[in-house]
Protein backbone atom coordinates (compact mmCIF):
# COMPACT_ATOMS: atom_id res chain seq x y z
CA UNK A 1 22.12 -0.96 2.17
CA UNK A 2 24.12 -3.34 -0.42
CA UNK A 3 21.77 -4.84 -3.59
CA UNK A 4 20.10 -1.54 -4.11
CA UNK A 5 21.78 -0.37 -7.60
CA UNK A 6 18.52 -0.82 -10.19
CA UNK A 7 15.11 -1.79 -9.63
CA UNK A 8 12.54 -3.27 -12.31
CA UNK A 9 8.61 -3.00 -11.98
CA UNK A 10 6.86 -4.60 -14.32
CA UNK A 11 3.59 -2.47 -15.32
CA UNK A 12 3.25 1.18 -14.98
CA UNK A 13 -0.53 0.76 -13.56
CA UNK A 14 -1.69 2.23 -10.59
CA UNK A 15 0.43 -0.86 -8.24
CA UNK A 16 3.15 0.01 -10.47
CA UNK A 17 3.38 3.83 -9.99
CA UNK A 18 2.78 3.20 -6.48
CA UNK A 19 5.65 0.98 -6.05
CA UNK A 20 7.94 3.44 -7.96
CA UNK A 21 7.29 5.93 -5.76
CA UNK A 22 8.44 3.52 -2.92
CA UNK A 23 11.60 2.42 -4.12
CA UNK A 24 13.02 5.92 -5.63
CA UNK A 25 13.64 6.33 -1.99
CA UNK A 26 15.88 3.23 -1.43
CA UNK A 27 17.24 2.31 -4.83
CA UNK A 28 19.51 4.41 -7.06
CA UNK A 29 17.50 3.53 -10.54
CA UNK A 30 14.03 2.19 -10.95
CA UNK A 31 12.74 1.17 -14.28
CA UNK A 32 8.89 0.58 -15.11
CA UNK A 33 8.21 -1.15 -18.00
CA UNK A 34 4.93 -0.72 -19.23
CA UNK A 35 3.45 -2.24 -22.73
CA UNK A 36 0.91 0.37 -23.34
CA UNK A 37 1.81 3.83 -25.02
CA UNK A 38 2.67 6.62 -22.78
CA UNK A 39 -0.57 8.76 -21.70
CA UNK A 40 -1.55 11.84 -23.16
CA UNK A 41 -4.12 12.82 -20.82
CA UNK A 42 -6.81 11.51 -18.85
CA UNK A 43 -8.29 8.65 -20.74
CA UNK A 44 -8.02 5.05 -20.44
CA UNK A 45 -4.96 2.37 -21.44
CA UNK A 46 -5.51 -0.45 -23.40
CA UNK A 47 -3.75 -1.64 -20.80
CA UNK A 48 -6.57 -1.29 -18.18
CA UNK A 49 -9.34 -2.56 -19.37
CA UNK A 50 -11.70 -1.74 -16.01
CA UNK A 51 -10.71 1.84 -16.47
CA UNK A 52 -13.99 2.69 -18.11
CA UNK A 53 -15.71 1.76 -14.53
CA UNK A 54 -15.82 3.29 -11.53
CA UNK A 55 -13.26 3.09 -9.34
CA UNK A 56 -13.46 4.46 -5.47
CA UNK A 57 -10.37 5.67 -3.54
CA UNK A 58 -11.33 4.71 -0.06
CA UNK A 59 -9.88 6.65 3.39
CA UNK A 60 -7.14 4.49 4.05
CA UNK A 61 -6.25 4.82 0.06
CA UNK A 62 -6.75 8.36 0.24
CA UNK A 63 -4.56 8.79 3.12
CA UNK A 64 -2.19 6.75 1.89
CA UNK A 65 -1.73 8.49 -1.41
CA UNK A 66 -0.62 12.03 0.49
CA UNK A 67 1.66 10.23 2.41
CA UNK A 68 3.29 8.60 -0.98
CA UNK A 69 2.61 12.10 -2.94
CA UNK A 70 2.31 14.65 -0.49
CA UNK A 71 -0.31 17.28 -2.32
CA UNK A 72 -1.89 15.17 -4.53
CA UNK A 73 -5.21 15.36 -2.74
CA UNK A 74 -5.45 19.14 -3.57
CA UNK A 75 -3.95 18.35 -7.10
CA UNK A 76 -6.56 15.86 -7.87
CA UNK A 77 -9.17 18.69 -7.01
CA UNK A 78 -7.46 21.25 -8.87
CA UNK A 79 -7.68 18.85 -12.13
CA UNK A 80 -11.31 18.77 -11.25
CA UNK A 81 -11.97 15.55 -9.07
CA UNK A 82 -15.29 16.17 -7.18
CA UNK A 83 -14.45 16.77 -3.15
CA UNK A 84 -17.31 15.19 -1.04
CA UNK A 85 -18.61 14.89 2.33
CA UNK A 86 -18.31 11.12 2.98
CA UNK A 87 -21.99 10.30 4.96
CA UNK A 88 -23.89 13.30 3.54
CA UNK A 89 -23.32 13.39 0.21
CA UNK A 90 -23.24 9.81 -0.24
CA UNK A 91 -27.02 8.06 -0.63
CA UNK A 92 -26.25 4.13 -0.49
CA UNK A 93 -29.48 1.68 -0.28
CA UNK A 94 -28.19 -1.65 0.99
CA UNK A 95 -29.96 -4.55 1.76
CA UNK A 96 -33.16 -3.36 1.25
CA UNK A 97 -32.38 -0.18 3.20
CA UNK A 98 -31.57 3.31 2.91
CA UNK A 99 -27.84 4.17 4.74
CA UNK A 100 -28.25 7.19 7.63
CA UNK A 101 -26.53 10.34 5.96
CA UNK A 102 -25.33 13.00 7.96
CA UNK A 103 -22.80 15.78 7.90
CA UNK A 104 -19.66 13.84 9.02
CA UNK A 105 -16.18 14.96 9.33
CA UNK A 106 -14.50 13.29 6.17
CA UNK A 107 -14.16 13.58 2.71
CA UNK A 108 -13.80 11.33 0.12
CA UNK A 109 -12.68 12.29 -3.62
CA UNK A 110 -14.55 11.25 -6.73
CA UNK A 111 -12.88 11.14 -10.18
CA UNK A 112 -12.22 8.67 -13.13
CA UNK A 113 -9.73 5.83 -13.11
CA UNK A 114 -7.40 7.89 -15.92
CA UNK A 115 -7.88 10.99 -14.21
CA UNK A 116 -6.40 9.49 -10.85
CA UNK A 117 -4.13 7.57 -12.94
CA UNK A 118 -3.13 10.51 -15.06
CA UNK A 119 -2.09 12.79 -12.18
CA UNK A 120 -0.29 9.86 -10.69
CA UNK A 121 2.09 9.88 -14.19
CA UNK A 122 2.97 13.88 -13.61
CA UNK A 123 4.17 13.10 -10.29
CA UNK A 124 6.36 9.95 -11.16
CA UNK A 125 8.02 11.62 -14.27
CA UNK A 126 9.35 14.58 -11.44
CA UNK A 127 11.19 11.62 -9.63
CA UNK A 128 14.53 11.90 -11.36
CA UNK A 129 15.36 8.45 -10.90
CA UNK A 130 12.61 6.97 -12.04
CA UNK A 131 12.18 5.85 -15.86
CA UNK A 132 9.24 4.62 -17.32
CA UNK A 133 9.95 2.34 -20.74
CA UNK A 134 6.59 2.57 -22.91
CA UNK A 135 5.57 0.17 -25.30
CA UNK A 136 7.65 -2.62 -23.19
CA UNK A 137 6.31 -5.56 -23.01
CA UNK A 138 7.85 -8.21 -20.44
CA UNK A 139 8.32 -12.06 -22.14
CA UNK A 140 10.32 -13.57 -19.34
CA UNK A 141 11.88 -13.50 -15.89
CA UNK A 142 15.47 -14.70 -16.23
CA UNK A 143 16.09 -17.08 -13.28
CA UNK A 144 19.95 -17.97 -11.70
CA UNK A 145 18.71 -22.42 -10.75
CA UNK A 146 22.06 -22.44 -8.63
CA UNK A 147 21.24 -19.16 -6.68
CA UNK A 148 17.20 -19.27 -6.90
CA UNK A 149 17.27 -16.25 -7.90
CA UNK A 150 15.68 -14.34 -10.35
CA UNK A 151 17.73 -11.31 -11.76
CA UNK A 152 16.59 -9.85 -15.24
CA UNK A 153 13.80 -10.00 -17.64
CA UNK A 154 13.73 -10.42 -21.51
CA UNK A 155 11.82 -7.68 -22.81
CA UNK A 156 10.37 -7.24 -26.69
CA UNK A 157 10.17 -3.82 -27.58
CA UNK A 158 8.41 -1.02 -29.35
CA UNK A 159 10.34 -1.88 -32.49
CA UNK A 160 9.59 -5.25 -32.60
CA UNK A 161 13.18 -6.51 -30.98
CA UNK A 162 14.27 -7.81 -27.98
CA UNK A 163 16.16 -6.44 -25.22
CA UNK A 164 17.53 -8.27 -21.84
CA UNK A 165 17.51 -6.24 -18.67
CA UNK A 166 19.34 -6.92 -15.37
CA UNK A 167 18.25 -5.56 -11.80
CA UNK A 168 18.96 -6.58 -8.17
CA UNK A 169 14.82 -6.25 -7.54
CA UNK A 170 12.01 -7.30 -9.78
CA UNK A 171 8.87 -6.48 -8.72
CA UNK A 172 5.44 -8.07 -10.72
CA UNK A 173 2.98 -5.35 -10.90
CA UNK A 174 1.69 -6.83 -14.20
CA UNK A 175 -1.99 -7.40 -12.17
CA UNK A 176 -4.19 -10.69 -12.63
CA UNK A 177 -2.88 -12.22 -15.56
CA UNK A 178 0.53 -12.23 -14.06
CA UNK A 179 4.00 -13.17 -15.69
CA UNK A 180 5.22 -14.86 -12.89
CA UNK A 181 2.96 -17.46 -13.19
CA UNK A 182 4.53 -18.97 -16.40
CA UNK A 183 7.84 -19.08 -14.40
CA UNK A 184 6.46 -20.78 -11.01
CA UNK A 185 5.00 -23.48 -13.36
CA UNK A 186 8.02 -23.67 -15.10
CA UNK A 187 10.11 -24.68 -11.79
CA UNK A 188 7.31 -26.65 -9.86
CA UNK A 189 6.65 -24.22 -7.60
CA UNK A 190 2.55 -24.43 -6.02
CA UNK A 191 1.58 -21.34 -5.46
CA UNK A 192 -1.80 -21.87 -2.23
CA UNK A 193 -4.24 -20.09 -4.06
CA UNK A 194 -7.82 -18.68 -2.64
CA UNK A 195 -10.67 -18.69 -5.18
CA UNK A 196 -14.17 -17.55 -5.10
CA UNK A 197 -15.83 -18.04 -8.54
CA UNK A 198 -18.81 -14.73 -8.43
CA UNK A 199 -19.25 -14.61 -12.33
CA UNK A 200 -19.21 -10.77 -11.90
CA UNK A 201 -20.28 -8.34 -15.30
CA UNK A 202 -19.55 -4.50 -15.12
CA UNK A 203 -21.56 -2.66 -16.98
CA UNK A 204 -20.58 1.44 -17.60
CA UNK A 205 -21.20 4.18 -19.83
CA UNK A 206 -20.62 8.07 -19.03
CA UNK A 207 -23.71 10.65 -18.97
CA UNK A 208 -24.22 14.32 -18.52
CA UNK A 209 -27.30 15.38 -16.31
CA UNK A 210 -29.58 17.75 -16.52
CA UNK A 211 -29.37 20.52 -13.68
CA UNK A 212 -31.15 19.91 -10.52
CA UNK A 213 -32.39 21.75 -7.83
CA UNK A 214 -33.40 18.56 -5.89
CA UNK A 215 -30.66 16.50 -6.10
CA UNK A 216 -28.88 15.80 -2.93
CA UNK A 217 -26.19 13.84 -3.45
CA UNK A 218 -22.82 13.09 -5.32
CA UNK A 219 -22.92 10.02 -5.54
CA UNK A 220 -25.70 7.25 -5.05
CA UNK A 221 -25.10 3.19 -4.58
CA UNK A 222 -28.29 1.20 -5.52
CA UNK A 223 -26.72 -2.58 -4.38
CA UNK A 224 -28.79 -5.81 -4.61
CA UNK A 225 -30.12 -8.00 -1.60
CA UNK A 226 -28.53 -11.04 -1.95
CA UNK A 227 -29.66 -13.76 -2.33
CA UNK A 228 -32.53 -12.89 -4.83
CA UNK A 229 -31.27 -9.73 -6.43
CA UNK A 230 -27.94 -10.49 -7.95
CA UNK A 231 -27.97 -6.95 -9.93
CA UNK A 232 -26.62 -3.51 -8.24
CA UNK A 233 -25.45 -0.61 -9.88
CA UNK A 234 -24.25 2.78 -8.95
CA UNK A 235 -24.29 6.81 -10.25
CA UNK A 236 -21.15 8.76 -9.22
CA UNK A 237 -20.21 12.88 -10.05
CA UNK A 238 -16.59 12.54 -11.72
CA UNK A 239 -14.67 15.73 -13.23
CA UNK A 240 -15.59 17.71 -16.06
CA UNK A 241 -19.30 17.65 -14.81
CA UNK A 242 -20.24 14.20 -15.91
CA UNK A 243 -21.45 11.09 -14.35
CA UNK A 244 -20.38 7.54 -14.76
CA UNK A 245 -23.19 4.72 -14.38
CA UNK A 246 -21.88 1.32 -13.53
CA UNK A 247 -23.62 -1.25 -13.23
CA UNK A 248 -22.54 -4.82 -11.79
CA UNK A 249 -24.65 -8.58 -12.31
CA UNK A 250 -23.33 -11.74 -10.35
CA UNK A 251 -23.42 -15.26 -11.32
CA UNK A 252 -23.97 -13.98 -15.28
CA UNK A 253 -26.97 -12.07 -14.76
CA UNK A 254 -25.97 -9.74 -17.24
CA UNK A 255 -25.64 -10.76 -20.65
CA UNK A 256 -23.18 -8.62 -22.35
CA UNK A 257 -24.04 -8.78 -26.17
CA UNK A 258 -27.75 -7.54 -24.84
CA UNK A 259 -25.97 -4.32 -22.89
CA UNK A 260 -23.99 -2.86 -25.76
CA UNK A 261 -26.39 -2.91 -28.49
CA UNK A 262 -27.47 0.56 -28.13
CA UNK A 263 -28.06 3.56 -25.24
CA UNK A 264 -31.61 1.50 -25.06
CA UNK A 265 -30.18 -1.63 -23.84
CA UNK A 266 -28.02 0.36 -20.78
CA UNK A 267 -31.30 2.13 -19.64
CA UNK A 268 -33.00 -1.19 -20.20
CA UNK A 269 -30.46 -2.44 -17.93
CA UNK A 270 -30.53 0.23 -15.40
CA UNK A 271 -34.66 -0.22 -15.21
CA UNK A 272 -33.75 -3.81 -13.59
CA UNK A 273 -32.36 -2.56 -10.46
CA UNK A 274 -33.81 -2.90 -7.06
CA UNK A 275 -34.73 1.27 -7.10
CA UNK A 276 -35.63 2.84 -9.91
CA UNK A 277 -33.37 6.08 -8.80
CA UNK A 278 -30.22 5.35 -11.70
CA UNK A 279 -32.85 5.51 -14.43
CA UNK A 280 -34.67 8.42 -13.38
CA UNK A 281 -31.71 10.49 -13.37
CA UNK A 282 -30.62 8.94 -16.97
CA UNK A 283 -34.45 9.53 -18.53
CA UNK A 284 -33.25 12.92 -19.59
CA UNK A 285 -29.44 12.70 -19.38
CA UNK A 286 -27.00 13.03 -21.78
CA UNK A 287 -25.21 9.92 -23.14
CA UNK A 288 -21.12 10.61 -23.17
CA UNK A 289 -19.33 7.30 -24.47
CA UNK A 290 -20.13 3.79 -25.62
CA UNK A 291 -21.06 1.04 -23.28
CA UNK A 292 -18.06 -0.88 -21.98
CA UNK A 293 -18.00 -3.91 -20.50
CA UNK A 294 -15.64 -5.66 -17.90
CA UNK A 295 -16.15 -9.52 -16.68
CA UNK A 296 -14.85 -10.50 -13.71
CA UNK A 297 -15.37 -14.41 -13.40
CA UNK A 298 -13.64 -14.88 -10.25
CA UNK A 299 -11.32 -13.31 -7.49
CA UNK A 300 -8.20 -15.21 -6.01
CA UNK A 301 -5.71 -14.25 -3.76
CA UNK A 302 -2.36 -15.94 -4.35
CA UNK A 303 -0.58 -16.65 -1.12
CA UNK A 304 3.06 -16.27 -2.09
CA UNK A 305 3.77 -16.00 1.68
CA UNK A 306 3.25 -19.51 1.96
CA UNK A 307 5.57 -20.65 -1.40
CA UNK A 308 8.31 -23.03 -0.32
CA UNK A 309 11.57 -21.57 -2.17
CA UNK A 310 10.46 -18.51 -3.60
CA UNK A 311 13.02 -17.24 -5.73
CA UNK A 312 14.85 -14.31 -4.33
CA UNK A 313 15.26 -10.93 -5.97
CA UNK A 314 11.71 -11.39 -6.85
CA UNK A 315 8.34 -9.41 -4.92
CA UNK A 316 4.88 -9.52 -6.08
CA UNK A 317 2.47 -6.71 -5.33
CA UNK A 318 -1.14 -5.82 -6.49
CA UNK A 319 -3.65 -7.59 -8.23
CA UNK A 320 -1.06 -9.57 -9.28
CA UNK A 321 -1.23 -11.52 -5.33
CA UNK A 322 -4.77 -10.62 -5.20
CA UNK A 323 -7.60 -10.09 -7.32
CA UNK A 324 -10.16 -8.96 -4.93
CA UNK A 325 -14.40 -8.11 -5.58
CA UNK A 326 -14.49 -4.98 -7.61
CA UNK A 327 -17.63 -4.34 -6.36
CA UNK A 328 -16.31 -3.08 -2.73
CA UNK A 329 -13.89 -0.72 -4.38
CA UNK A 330 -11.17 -1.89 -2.43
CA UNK A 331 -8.30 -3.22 -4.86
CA UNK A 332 -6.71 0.52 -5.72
CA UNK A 333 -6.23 1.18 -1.48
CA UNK A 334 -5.16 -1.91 -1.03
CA UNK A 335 -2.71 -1.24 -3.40
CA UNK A 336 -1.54 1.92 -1.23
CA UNK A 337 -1.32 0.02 1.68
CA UNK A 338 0.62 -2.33 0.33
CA UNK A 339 2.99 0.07 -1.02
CA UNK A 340 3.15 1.75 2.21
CA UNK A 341 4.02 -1.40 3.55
CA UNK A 342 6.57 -1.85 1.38
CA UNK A 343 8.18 1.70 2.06
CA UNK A 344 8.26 0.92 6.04
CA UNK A 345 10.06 -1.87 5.83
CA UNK A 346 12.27 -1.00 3.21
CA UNK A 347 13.34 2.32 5.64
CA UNK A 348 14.17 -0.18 8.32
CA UNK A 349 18.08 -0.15 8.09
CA UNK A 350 18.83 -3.64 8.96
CA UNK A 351 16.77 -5.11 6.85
CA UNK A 352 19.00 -6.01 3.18
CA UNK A 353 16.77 -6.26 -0.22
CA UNK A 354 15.84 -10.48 0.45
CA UNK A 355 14.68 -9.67 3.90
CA UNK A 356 12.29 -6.86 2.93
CA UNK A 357 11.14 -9.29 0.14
CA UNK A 358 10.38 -12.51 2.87
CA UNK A 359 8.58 -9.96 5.21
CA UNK A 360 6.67 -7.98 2.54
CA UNK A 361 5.09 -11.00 1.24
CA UNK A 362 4.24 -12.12 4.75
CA UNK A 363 3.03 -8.58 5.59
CA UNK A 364 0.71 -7.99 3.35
CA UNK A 365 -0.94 -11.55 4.20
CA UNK A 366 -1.91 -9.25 6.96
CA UNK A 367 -3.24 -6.97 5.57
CA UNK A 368 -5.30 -9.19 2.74
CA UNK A 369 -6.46 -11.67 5.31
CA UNK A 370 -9.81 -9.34 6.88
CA UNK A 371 -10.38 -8.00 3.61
CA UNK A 372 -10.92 -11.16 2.03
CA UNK A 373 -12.65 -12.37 5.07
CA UNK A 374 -15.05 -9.68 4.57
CA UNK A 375 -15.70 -9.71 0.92
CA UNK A 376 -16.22 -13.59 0.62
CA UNK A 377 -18.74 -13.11 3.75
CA UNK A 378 -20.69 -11.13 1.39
CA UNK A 379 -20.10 -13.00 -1.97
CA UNK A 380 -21.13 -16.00 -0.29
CA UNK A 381 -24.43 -14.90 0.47
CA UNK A 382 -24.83 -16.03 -3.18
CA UNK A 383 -25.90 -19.97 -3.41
CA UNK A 384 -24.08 -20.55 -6.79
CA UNK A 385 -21.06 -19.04 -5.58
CA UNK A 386 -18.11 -22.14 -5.18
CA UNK A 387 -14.82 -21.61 -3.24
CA UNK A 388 -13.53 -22.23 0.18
CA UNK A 389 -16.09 -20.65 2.56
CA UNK A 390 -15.08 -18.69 5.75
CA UNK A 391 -14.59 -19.98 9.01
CA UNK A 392 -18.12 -19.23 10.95
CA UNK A 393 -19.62 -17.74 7.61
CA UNK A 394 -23.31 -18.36 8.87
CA UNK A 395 -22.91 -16.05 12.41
CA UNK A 396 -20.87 -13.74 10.20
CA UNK A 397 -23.30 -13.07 7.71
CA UNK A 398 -25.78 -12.88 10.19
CA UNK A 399 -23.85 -10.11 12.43
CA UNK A 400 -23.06 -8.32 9.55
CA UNK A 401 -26.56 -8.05 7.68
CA UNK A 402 -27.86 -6.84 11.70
CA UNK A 403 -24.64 -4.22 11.07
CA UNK A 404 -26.19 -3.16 7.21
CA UNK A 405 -29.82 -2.54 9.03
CA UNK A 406 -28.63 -0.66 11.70
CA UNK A 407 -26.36 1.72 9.50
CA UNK A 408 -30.28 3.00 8.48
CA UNK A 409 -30.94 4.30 11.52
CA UNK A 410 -28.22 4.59 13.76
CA UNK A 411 -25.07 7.08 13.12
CA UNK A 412 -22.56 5.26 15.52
CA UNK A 413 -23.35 1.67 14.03
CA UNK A 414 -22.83 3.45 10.41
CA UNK A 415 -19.82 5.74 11.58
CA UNK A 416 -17.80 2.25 12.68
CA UNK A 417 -19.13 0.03 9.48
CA UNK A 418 -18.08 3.32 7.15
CA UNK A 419 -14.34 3.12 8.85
CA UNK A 420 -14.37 -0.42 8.33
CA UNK A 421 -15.54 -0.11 4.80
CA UNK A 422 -12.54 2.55 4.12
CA UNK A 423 -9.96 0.12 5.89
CA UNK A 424 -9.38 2.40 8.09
CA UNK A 425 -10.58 -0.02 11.02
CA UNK A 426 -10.38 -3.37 11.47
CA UNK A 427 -13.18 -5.59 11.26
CA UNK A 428 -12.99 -6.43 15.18
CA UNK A 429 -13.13 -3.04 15.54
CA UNK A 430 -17.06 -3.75 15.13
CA UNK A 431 -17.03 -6.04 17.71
CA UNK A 432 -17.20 -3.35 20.34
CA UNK A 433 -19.32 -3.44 23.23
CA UNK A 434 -21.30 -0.59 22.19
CA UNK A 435 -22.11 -1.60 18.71
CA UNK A 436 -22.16 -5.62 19.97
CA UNK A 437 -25.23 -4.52 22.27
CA UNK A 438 -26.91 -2.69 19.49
CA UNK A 439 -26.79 -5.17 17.22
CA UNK A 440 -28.37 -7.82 19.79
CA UNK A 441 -30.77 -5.40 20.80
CA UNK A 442 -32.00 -5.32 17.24
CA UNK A 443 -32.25 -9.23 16.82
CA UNK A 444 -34.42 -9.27 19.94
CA UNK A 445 -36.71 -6.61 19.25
CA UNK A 446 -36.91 -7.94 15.65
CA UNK A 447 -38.19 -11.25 17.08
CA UNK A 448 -40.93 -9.89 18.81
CA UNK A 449 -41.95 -8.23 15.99
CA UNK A 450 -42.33 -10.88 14.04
């Protein structure tokens, strides 16, 4: 197709790369410009601030990711990412009970942010049309009033100067704290924006544990019972036999100048979850790294499909549309999807560069719409949380806590919540007859025990 000459992304994180990958295929150039230094090995960017945390690369993610970089699964194991069972070696107590574990059929991959993100960065830099500018930091979109179009940035550079660059695409992968924004205000454009304000704290630090010949599992989720337990935390294998420990507080439960004081104050910390499991294991471990600390005071999801004259030339992808719950681990596969998205509709041939823009946009409404659904059903469970609450939110926090309880003790109920929880299903998808009657069956026995 015409209007596929050059490309700009702005960011080289993990939405970034992604994209990259995408539009090697269609475009003859594609340029990321990224304002942190170029990686020299698994370790996190200035850049990325959550990279100290744990990060989870969900099925659908997963999936996604060998379709974008065929291999990379085995690659990520080869660099030392820990290869799991998904329901046996995973020990999550939820809601005040333990998950069923059994020896399931899929896997799921555990590893650092920069170790995910560092592989990712060996297979861009073999795409030989793909150029990543380091140390580039983006000032300003250039915009054409007459055509509504946006067609270059201003860039300053390592040096200190400043550079203008022109491109038939620009693509915003510069996550939350977007660039675009400064232009939509600058042309009156309202952006609909979804907000849930969750006053979220991550709490991390890296470990080494002593050897065990009791422990069972790779990687163990300790999460709070909302609405009087607002702090959860979690211990997960990662390469180089280590352990990160992260652990999360709503509505300001944590208060960060406490946690970073000393290794004390973490294991303080940890001894306030709803099991005591995290600090056992940490009792006797071996403390890798300082205590970092990542605030999330709110997620929003920006709903550019709905923007009356959005400029062309221009897509938005990433946390830069929407900046979802951390705590669900969903924001990097979302991130795949989207990209996948992207990559279908930019292989359908009669589509030119402004119609894959309009439908992306729209498309990956889609795709957000259940996911946010889901995790405000949840955050919501918290009284002090504000924002625009879901349509039915008490029946669906009621269906889905009977869902949580039943994922103790029965495989199928678990089976369809852990596909959900992986995107790889829908949430209607739970909604089935068989899991429907279940879950009814338990509210009427659990009457007439009480």
């Amino acid at each position: 197709m015409s209007n596929r000459e050059l490309a700009i992304i702005i960011g080289g994180g993990i939405a970034g790369k992604l994209t990259a990958r995408v539009l090697s295929d269609s475009f003859k150039e594609v340029i990321i410009l990224e304002r942190d230094d170029e990686m020299e090995g698994p370790i996190s960017r200035k850049g990325a601030r959550q990279g100290d945390h744990l990060h989870a690369l969900l099925h659908a993610g997963q999936n996604g990711f060998e379709t974008l970089f065929p291999g990379i699964t085995e690659t990520f194991h080869s660099n030392g990412a820990v290869n799991i069972n998904s329901t046996k070696d995973l020990a999550w107590f939820h809601h005040g009970v333990w998950k069923h574990r059994y020896d399931g059929n899929k896997s799921t991959t555990l590893q650092s942010r920069p170790h995910l993100e560092w592989t990712m960065e060996q297979y861009i830099k073999e795409i030989p049309n793909v150029t990543t500018l380091y140390r580039h930091q983006v000032k300003r979109l250039l915009h054409n009033i007459e055509e509504n179009r946006i067609y270059g940035v201003e860039v300053s550079t390592s040096d200190g100067s400043k550079a203008t660059l022109t491109a038939n695409l620009i693509v915003d992968a510069s996550g939350a704290s977007s660039i675009t924004h400064a232009l939509f205000k600058k042309l009156n454009l309202t952006i609909p924006t979804n907000k849930a304000e969750i006053g979220l704290c991550y709490v991390s630090k890296r470990f080494r544990l002593p050897k065990s010949q009791t422990r069972d599992w790779a990687i163990k989720l300790i999460y709070p019972n909302p609405p009087l337990e607002k702090i959860g935390g979690t211990i997960s294998q990662i390469e180089n036999d280590q352990h990160v420990v992260t652990i999360i507080g709503y509505q300001n439960s944590i208060q960060e100048k406490e946690v970073v004081k000393n290794d004390n104050s973490f294991l303080e910390l940890a001894k306030r979850l709803p099991k005591q499991d995290i600090i056992n294991e940490l009792i006797h471990a071996e403390s890798l790294s300082e205590t970092s600390v990542y605030k999330v005071p709110h997620i929003s999801w920006k709903r550019i499909d709905k923007v009356k004259q959005f400029p062309k030339g221009l897509l938005i992808i990433g946390d830069s549309v929407c900046r979802i719950d951390p705590v669900f681990g969903q924001g990097m596969s979302i991130a795949v999807l989207e990209a996948v998205t992207l990559q279908l509709l930019l292989q359908d041939g009669k589509l030119d560069v402004e119609q894959v823009q309009i439908a992306f946009h729209k498309e990956i409404a889609k795709l957000i719409s259940p996911i946010w659904n889901m995790v405000l059903t949840e955050d919501f469970r918290y009284p002090g949380v504000t924002g625009k609450t879901p349509t039915g939110l008490t029946i669906q926090q009621w269906y889905s806590k009977k869902i949580f309880l039943l994922s103790a003790s029965s495989q199928n109920v678990y089976a369809s919540f852990i596909d959900v929880m992986n995107l790889v299903q829908p949430p209607t998808s739970l909604l089935r007859f068989g899991i429907m009657k279940e879950v009814l069956l338990h509210g009427v026995f659990k009457k007439r025990d009480s």
